[in-house]
N, C-alpha and C. Protein backbone atom coordinates (compact mmCIF):
# COMPACT_ATOMS: atom_id res chain seq x y z
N UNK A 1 -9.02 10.95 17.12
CA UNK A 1 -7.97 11.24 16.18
C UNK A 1 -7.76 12.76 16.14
N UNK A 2 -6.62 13.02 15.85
CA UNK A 2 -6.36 14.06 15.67
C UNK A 2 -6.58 15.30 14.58
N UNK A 3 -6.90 16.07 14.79
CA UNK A 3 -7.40 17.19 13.54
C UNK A 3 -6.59 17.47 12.45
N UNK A 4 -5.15 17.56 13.05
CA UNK A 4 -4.51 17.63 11.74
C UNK A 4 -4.05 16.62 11.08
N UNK A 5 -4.50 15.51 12.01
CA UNK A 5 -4.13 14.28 11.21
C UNK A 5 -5.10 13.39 10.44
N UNK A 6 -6.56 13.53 10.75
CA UNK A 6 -7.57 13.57 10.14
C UNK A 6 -7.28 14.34 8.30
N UNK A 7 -6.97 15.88 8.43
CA UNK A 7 -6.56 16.53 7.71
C UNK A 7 -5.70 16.18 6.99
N UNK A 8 -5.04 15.82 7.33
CA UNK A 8 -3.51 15.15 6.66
C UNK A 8 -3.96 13.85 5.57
N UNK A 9 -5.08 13.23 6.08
CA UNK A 9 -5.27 11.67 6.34
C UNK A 9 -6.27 12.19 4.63
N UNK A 10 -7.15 12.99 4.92
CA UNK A 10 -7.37 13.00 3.77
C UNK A 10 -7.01 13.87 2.32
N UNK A 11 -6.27 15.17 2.71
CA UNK A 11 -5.05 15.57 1.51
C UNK A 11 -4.55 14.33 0.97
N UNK A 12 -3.73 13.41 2.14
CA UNK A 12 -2.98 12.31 1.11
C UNK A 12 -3.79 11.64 0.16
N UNK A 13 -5.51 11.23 0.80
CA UNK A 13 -5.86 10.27 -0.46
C UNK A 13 -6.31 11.13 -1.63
N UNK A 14 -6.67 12.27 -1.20
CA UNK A 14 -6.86 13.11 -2.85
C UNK A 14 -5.52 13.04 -3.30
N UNK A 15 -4.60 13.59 -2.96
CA UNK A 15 -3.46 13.39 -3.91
C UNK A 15 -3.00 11.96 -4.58
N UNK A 16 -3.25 10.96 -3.72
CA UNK A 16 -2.34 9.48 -4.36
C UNK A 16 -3.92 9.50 -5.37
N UNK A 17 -4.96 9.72 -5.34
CA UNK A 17 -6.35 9.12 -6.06
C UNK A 17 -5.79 9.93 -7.34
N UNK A 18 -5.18 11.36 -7.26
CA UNK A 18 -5.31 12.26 -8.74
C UNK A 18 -3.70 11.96 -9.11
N UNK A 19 -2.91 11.33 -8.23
CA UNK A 19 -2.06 10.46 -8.87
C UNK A 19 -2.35 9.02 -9.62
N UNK A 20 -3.02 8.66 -8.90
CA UNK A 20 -3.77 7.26 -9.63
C UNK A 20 -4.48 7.47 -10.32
N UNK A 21 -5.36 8.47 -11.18
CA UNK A 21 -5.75 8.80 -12.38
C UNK A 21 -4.66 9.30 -13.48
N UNK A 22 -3.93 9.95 -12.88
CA UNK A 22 -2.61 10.84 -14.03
C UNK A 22 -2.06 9.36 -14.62
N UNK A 23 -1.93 7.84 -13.92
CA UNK A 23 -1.04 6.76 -14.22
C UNK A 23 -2.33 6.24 -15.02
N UNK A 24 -3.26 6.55 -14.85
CA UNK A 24 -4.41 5.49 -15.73
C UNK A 24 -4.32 5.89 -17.42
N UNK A 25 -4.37 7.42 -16.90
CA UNK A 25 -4.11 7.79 -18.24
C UNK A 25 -3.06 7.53 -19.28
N UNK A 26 -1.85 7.78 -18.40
CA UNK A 26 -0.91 7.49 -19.14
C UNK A 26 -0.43 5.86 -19.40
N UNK A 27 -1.56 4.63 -18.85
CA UNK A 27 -1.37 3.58 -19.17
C UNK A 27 -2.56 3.63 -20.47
N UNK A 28 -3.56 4.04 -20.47
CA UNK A 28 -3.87 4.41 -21.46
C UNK A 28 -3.63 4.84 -22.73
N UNK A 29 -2.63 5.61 -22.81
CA UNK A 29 -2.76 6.45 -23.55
C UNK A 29 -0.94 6.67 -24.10
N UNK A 30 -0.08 5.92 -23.47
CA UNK A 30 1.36 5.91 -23.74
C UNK A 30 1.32 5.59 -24.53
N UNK A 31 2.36 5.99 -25.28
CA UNK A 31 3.32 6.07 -26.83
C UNK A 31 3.73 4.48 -27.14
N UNK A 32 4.95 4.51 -25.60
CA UNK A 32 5.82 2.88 -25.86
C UNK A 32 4.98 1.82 -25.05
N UNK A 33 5.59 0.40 -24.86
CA UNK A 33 5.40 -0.68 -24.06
C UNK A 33 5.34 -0.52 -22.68
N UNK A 34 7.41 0.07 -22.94
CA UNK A 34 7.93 1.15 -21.77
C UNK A 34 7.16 1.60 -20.62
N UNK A 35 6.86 2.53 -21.44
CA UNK A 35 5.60 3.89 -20.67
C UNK A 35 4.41 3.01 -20.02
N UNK A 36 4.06 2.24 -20.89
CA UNK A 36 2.89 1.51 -19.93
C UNK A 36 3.37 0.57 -18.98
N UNK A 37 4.36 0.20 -18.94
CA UNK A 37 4.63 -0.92 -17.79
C UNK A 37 5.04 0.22 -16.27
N UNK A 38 5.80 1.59 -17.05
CA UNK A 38 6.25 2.30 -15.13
C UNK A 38 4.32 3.39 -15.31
N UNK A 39 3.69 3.26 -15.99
CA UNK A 39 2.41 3.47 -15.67
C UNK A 39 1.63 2.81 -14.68
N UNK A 40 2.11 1.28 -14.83
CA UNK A 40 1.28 0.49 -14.08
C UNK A 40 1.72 0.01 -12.55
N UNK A 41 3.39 0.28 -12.89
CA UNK A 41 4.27 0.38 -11.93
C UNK A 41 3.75 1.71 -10.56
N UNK A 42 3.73 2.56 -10.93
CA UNK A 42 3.02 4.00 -10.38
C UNK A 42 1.66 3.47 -9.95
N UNK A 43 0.32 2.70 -10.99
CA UNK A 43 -0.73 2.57 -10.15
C UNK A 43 -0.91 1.56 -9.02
N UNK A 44 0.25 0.39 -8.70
CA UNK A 44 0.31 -0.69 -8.09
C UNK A 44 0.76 0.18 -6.65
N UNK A 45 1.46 1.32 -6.83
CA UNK A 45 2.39 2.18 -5.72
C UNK A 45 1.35 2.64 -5.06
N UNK A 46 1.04 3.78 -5.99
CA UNK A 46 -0.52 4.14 -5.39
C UNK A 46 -1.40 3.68 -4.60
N UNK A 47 -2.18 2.40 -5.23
CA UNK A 47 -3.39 1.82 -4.61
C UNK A 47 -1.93 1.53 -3.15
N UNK A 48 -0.86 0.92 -2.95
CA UNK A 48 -0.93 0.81 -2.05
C UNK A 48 -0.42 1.61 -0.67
N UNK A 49 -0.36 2.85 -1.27
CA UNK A 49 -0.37 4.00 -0.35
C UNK A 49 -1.66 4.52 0.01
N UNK A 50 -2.91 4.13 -1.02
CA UNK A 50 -3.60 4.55 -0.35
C UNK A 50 -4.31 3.61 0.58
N UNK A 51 -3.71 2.63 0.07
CA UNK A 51 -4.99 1.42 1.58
C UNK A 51 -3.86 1.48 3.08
N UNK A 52 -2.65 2.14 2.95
CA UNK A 52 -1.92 2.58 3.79
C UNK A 52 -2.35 3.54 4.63
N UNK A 53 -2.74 4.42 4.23
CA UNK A 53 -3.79 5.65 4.76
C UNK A 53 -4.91 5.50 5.00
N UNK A 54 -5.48 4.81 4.69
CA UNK A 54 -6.56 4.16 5.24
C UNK A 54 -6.83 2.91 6.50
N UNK A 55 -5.42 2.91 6.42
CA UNK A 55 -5.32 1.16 7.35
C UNK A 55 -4.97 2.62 8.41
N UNK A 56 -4.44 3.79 8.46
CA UNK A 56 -3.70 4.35 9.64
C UNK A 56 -5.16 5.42 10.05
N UNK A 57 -5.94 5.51 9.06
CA UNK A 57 -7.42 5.94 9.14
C UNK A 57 -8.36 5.41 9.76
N UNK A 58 -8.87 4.30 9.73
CA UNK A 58 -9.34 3.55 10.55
C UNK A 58 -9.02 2.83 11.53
N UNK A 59 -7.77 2.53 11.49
CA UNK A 59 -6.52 1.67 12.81
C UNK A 59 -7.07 0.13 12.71
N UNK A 60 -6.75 -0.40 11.55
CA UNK A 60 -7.44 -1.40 11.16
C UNK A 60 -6.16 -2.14 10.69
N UNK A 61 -5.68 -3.34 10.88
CA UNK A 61 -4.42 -3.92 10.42
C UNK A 61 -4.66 -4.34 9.57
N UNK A 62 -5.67 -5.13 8.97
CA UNK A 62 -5.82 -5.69 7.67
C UNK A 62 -5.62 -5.04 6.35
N UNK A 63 -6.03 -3.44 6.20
CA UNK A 63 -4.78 -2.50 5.61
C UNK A 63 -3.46 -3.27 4.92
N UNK A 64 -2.77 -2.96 5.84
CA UNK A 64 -1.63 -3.46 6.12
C UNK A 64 -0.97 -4.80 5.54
N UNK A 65 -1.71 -5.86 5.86
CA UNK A 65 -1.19 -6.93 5.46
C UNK A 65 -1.98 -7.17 3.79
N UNK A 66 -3.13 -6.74 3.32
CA UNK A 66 -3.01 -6.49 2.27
C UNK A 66 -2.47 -5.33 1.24
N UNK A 67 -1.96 -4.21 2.01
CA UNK A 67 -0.66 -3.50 1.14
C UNK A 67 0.75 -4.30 1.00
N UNK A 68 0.74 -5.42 1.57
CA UNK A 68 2.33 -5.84 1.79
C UNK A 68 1.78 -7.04 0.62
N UNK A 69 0.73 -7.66 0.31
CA UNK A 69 0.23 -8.46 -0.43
C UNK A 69 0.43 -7.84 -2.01
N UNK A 70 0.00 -6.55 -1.72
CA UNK A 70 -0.23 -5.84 -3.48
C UNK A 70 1.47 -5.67 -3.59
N UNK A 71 2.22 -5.00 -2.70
CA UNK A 71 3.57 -4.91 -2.55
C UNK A 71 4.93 -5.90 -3.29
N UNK A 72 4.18 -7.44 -2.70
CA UNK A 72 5.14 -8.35 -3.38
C UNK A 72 4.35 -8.59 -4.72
N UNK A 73 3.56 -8.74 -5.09
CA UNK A 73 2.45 -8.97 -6.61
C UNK A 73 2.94 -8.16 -7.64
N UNK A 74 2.90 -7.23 -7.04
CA UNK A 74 3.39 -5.55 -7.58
C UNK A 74 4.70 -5.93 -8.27
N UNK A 75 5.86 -6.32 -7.29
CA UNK A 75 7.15 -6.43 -7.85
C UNK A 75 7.33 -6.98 -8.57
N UNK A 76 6.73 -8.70 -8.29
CA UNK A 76 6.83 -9.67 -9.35
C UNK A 76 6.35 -9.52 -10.56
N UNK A 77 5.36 -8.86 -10.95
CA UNK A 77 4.64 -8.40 -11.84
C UNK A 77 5.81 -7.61 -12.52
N UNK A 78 6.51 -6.43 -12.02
CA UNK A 78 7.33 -5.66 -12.91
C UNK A 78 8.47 -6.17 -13.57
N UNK A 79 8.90 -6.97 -12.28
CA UNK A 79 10.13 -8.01 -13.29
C UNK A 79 9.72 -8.72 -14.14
N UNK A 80 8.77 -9.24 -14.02
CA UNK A 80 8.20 -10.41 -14.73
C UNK A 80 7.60 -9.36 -16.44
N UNK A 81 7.19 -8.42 -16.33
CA UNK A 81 7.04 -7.67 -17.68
C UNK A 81 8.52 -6.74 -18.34
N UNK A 82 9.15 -6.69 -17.21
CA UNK A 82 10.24 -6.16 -17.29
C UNK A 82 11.48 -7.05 -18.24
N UNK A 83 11.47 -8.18 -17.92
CA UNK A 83 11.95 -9.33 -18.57
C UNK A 83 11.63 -9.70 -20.29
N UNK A 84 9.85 -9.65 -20.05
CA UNK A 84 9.32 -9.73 -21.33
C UNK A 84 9.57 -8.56 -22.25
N UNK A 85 9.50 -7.92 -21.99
CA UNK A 85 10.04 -6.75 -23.00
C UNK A 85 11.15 -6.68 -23.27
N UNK A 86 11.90 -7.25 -22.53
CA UNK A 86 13.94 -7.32 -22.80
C UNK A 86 13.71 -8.77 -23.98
N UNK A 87 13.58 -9.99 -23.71
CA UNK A 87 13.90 -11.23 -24.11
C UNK A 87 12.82 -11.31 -25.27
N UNK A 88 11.07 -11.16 -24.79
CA UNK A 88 10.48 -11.18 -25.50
C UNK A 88 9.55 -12.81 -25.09
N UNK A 89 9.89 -13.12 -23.82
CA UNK A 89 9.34 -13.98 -23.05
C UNK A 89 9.76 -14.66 -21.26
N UNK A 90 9.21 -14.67 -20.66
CA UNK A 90 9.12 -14.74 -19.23
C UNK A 90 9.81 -15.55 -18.86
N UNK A 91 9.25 -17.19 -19.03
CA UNK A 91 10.08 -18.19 -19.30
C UNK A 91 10.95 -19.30 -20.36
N UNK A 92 12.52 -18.98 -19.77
CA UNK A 92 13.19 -19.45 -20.90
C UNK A 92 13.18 -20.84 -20.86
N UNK A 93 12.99 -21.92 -22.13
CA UNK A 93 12.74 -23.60 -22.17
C UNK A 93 14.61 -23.79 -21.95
């Protein structure tokens, strides 16, 4: 592998990791509902940028097909709280 990409390889995970603490906190620690749902929105992004960098770190595909796993979970998850906070429930009878 390459040196500056080695280099590269690990700048990114310190940054997405002290991004993925800044979102813990602020799921922690937010004011509204709001705030905690694009909190959690941000840590679902994260974790899967960083097993992205890691799948291109090791050259390992399984990476990969579990970032595309957290990816769709991730979404459904936001609509699905995204909804609840509008209506005040997920599914309508």
């Amino acid at each position: 592998m390459n040196a500056v990409l080695y280099w590269a390889g690990i700048f990114a995970l310190g940054c997405f990791a002290l991004a993925l603490g800044c979102a813990t906190l602020r799921l922690l620690r937010g004011p509204t509902p709001q705030d905690r749902v694009l909190a959690l929105d941000t840590m679902y992004i994260n974790g899967l940028l960083i097993l992205l960098v890691l799948g291109i770190r090791f050259g390992s595909s399984i990476y990969f097909d579990i970032a595309l796993l957290i990816g769709l979970f991730g979404f459904v998850g936001s609509a699905a709280l995204a909804k609840f906070l509008l209506k005040g429930e997920v599914i309508e009878p």
